[in-house]
PDB file of N, CA and C in Angstrom:
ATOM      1  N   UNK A   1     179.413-118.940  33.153  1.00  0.00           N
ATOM      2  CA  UNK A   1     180.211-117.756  33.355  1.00  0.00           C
ATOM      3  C   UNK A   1     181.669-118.172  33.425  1.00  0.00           C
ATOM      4  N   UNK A   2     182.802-117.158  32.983  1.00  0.00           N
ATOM      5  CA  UNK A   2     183.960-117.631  33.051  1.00  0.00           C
ATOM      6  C   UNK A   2     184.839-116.212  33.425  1.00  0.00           C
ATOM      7  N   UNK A   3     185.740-116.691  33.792  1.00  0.00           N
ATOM      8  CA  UNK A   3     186.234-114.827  33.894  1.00  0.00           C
ATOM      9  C   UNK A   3     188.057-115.462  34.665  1.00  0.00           C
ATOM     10  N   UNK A   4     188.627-114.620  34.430  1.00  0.00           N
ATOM     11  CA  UNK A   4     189.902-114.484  34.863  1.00  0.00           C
ATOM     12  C   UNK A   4     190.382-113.734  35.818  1.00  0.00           C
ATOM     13  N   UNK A   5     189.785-113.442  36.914  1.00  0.00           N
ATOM     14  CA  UNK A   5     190.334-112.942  38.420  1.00  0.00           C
ATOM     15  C   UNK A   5     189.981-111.153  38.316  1.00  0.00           C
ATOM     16  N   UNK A   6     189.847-110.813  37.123  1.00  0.00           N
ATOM     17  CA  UNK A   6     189.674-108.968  37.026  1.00  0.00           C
ATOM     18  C   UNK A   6     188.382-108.893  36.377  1.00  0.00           C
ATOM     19  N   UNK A   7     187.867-110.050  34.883  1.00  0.00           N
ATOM     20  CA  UNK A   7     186.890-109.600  34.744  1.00  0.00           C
ATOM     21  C   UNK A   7     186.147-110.945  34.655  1.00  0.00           C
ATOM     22  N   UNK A   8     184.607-110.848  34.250  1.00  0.00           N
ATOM     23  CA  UNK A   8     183.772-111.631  34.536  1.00  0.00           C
ATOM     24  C   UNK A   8     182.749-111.991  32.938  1.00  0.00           C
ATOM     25  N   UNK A   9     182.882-112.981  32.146  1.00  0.00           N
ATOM     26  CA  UNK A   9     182.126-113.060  31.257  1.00  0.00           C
ATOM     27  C   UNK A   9     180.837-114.086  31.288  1.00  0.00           C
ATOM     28  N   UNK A  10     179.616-113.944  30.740  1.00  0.00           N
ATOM     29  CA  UNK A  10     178.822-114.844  30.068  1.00  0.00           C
ATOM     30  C   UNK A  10     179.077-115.110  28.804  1.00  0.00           C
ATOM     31  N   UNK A  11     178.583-117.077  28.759  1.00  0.00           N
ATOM     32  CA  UNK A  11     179.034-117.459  27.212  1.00  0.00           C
ATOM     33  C   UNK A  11     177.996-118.372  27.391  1.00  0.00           C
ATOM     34  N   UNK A  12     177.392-117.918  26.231  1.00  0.00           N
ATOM     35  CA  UNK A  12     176.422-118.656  25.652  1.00  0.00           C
ATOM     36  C   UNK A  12     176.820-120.318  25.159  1.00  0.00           C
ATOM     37  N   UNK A  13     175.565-121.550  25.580  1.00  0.00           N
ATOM     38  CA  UNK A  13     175.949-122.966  25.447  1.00  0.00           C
ATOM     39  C   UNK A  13     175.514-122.545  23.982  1.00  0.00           C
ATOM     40  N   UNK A  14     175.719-123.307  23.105  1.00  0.00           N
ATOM     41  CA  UNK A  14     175.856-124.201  22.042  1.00  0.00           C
ATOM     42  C   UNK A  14     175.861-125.775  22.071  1.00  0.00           C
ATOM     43  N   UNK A  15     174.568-125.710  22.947  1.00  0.00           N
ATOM     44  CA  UNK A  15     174.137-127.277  22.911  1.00  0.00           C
ATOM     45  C   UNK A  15     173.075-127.705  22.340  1.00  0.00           C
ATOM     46  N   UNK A  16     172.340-128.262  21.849  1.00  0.00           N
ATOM     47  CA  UNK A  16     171.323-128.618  21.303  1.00  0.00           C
ATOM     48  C   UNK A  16     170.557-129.944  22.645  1.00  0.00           C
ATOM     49  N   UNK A  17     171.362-130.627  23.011  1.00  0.00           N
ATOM     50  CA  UNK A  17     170.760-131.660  23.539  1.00  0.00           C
ATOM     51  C   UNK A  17     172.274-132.507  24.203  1.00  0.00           C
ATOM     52  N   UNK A  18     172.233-133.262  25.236  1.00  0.00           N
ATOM     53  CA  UNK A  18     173.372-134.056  26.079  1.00  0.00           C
ATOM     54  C   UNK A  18     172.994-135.321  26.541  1.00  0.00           C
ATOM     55  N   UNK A  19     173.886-136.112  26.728  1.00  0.00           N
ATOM     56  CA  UNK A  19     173.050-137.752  27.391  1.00  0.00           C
ATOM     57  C   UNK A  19     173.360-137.575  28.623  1.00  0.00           C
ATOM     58  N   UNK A  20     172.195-138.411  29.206  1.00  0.00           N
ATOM     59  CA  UNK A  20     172.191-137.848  30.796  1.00  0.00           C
ATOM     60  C   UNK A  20     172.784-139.892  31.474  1.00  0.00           C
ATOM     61  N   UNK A  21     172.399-140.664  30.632  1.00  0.00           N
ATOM     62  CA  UNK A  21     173.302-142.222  31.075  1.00  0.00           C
ATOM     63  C   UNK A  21     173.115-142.984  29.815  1.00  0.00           C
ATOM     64  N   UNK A  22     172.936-144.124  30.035  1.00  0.00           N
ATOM     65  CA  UNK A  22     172.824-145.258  28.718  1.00  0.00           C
ATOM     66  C   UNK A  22     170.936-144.965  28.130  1.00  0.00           C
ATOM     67  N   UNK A  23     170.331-145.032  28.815  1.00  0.00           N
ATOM     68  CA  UNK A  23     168.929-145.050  28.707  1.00  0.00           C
ATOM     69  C   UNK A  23     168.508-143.038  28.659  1.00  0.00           C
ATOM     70  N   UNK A  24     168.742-142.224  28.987  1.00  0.00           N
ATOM     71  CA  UNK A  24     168.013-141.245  29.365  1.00  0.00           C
ATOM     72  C   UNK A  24     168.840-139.903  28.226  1.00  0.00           C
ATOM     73  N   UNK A  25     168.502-139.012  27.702  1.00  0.00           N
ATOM     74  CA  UNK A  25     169.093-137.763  27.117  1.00  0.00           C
ATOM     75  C   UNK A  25     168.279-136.625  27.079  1.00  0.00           C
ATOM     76  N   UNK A  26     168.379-135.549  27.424  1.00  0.00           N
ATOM     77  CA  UNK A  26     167.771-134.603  27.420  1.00  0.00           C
ATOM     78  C   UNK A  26     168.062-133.534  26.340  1.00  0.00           C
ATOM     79  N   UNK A  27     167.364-132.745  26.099  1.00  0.00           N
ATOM     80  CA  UNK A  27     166.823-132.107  24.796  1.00  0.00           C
ATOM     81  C   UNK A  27     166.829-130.639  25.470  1.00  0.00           C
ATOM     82  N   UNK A  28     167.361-129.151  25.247  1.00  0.00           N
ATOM     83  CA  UNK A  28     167.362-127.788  25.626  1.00  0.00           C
ATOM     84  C   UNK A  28     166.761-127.172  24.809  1.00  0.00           C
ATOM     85  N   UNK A  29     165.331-126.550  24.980  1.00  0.00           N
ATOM     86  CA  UNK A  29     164.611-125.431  24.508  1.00  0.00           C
ATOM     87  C   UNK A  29     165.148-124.645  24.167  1.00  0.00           C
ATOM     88  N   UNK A  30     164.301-123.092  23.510  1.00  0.00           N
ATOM     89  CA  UNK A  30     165.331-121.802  23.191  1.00  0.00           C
ATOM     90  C   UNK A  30     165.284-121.314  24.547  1.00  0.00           C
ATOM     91  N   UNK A  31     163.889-121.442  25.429  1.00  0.00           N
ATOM     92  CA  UNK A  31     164.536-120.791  27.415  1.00  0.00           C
ATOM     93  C   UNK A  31     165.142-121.316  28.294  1.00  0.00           C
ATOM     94  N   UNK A  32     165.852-122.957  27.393  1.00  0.00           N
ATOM     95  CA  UNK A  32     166.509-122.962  28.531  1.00  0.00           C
ATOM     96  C   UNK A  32     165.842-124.285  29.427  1.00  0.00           C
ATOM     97  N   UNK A  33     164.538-124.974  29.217  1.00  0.00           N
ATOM     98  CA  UNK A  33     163.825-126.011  30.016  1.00  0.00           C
ATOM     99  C   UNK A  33     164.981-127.571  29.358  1.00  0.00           C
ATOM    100  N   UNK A  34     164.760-127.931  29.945  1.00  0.00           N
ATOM    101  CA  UNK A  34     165.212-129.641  29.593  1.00  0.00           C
ATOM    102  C   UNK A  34     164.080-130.862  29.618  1.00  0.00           C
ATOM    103  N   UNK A  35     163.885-131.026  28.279  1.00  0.00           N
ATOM    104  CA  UNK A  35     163.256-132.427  28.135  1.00  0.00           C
ATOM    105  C   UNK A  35     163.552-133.560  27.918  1.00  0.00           C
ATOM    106  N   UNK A  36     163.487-134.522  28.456  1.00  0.00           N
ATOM    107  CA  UNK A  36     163.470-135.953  28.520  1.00  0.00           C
ATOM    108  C   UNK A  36     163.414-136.607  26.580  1.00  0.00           C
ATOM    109  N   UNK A  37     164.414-137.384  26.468  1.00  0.00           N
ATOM    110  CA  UNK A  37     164.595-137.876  25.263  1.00  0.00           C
ATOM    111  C   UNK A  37     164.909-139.418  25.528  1.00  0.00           C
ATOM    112  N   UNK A  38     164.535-140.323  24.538  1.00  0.00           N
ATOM    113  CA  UNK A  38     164.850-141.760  25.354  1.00  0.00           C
ATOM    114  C   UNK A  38     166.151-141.930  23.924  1.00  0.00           C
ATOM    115  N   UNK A  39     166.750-142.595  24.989  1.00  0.00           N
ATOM    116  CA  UNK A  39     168.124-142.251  24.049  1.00  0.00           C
ATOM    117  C   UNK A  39     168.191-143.436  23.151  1.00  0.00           C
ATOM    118  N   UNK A  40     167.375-144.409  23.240  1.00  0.00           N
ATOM    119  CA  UNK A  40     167.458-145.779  22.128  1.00  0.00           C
ATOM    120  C   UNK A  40     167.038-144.753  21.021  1.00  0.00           C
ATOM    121  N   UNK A  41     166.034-144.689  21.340  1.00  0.00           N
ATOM    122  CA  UNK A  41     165.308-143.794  19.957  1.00  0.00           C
ATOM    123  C   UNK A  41     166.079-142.889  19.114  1.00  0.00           C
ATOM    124  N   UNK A  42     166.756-142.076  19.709  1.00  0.00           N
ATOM    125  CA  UNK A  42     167.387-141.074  19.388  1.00  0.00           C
ATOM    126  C   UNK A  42     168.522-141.726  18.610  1.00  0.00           C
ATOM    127  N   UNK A  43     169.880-142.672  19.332  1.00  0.00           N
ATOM    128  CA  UNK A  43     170.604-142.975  18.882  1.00  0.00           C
ATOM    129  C   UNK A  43     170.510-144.100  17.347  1.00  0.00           C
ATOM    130  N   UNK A  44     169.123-144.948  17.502  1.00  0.00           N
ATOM    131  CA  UNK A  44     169.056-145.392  16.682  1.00  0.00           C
ATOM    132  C   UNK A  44     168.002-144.702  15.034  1.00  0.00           C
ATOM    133  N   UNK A  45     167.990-143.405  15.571  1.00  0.00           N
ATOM    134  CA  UNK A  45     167.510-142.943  14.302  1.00  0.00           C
ATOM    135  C   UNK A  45     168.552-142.647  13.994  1.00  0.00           C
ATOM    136  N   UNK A  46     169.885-142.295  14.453  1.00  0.00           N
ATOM    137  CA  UNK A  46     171.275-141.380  14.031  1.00  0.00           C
ATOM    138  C   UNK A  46     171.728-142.690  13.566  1.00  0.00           C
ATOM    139  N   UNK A  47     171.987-143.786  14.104  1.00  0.00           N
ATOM    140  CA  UNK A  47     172.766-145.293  13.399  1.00  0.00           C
ATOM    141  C   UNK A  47     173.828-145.009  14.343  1.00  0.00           C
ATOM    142  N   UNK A  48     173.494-144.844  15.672  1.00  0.00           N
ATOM    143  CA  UNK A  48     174.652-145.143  16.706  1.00  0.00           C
ATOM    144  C   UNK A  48     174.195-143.887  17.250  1.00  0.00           C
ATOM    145  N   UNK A  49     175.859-143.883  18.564  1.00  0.00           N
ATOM    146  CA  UNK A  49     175.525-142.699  19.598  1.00  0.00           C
ATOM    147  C   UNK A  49     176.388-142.146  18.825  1.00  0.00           C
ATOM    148  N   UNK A  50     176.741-140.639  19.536  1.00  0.00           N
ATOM    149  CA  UNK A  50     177.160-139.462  18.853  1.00  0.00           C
ATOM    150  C   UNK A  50     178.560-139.290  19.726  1.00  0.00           C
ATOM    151  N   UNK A  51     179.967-139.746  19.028  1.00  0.00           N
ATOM    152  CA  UNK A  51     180.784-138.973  20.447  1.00  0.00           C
ATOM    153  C   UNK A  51     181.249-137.705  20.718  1.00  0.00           C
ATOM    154  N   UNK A  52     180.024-136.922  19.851  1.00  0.00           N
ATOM    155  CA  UNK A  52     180.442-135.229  20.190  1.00  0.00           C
ATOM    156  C   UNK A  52     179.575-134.803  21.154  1.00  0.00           C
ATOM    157  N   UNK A  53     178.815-135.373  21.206  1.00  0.00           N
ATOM    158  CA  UNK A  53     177.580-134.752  22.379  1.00  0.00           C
ATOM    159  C   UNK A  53     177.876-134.959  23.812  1.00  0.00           C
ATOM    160  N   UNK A  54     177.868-133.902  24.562  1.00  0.00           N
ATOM    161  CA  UNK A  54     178.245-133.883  25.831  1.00  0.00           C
ATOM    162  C   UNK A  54     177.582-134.712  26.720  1.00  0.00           C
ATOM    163  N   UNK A  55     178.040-135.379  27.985  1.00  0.00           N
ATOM    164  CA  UNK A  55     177.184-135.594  29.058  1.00  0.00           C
ATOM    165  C   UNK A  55     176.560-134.453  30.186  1.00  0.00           C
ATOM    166  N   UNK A  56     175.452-134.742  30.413  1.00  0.00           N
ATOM    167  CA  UNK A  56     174.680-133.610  31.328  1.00  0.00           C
ATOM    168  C   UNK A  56     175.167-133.340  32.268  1.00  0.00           C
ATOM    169  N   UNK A  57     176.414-134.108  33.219  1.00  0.00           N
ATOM    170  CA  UNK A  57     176.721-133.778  34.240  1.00  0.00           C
ATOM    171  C   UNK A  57     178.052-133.132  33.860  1.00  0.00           C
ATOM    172  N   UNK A  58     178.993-133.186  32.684  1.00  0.00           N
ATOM    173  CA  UNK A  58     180.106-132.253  32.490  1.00  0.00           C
ATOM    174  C   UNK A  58     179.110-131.096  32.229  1.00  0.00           C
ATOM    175  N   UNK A  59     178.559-130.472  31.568  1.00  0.00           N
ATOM    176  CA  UNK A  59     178.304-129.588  31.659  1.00  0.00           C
ATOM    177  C   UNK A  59     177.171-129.047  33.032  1.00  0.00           C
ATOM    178  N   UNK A  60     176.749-129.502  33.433  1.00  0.00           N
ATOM    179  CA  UNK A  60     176.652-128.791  35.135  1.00  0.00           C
ATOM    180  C   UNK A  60     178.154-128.707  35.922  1.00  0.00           C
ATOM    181  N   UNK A  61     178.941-129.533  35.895  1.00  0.00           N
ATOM    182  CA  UNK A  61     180.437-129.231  36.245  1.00  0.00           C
ATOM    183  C   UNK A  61     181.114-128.053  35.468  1.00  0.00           C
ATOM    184  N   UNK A  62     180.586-127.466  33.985  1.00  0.00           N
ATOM    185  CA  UNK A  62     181.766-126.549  34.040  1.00  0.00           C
ATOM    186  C   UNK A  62     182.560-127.179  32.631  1.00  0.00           C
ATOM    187  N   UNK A  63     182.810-128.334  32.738  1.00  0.00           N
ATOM    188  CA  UNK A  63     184.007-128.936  31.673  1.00  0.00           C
ATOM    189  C   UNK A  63     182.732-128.949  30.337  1.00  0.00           C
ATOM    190  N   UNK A  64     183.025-127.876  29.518  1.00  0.00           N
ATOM    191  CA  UNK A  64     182.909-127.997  28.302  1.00  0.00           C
ATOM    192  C   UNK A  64     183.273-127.595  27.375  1.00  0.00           C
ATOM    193  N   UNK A  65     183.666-128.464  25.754  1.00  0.00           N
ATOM    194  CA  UNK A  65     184.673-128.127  24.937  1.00  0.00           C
ATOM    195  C   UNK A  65     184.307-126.741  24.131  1.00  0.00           C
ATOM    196  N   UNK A  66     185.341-126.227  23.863  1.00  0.00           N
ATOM    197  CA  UNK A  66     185.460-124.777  23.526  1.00  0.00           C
ATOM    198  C   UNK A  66     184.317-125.158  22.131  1.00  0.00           C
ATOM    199  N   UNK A  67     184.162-126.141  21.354  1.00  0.00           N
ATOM    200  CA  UNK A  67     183.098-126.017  19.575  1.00  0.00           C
ATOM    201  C   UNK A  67     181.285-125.719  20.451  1.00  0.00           C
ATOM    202  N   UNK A  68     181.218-125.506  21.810  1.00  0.00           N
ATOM    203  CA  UNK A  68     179.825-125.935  22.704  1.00  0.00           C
ATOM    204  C   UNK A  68     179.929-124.649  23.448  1.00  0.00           C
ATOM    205  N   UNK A  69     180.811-123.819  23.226  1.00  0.00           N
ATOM    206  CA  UNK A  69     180.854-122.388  23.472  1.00  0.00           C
ATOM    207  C   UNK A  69     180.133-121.291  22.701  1.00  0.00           C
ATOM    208  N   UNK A  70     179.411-120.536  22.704  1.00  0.00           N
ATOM    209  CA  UNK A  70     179.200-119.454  21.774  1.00  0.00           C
ATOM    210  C   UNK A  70     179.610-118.387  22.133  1.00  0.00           C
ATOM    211  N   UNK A  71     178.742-117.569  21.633  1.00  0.00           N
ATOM    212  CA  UNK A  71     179.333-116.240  21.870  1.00  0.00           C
ATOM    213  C   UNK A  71     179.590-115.423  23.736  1.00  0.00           C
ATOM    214  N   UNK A  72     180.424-114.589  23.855  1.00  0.00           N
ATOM    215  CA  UNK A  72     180.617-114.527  25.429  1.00  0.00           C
ATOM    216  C   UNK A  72     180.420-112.900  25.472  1.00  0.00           C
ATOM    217  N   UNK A  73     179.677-112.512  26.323  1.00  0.00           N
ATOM    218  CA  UNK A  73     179.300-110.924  27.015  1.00  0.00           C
ATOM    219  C   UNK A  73     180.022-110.764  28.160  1.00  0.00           C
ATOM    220  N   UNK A  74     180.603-109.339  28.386  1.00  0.00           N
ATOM    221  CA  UNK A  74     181.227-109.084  29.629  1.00  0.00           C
ATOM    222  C   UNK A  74     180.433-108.923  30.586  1.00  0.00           C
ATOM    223  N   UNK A  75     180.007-109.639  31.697  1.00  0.00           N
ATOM    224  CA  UNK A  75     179.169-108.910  33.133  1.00  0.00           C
ATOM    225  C   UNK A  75     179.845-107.256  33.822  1.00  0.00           C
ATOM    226  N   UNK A  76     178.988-107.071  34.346  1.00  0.00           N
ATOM    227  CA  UNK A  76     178.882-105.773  35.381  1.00  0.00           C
ATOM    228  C   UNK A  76     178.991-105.827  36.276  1.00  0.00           C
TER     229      UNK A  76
END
């Protein structure tokens, strides 16, 4: 949610998946669950890590880049 002191919006993530440390990454369903991904695997099917993909704890903080934004609804 984000909002500016008068009104109040929801914005949809645009994440697919985030690394949670060196070893661990998790994976987001369409409801929303988080699964466990082992990140050797992952990174070495890609031919390295990714430096667009967020870490799991910026986004529980809040800090995420506006391309990981989607679309935003006004609350009530």
């Amino acid at each position: 949610m984000v909002g500016n002191g008068e009104k109040t919006f929801f914005c949809r993530l645009n994440v697919a998946s985030a690394y949670v440390n060196k070893k661990e990454m998790v994976s987001f369903t369409a409801s929303g669950r988080m699964l466990k991904i082992d990140r050797a695997t992952y990174d070495g099917a890609l031919g390295g890590p990714d430096p667009n993909k967020p870490y799991l704890k910026d986004l529980q903080a809040g800090r995420v880049k506006p391309a990981d934004v989607g679309g935003c609804s006004p609350l009530r």
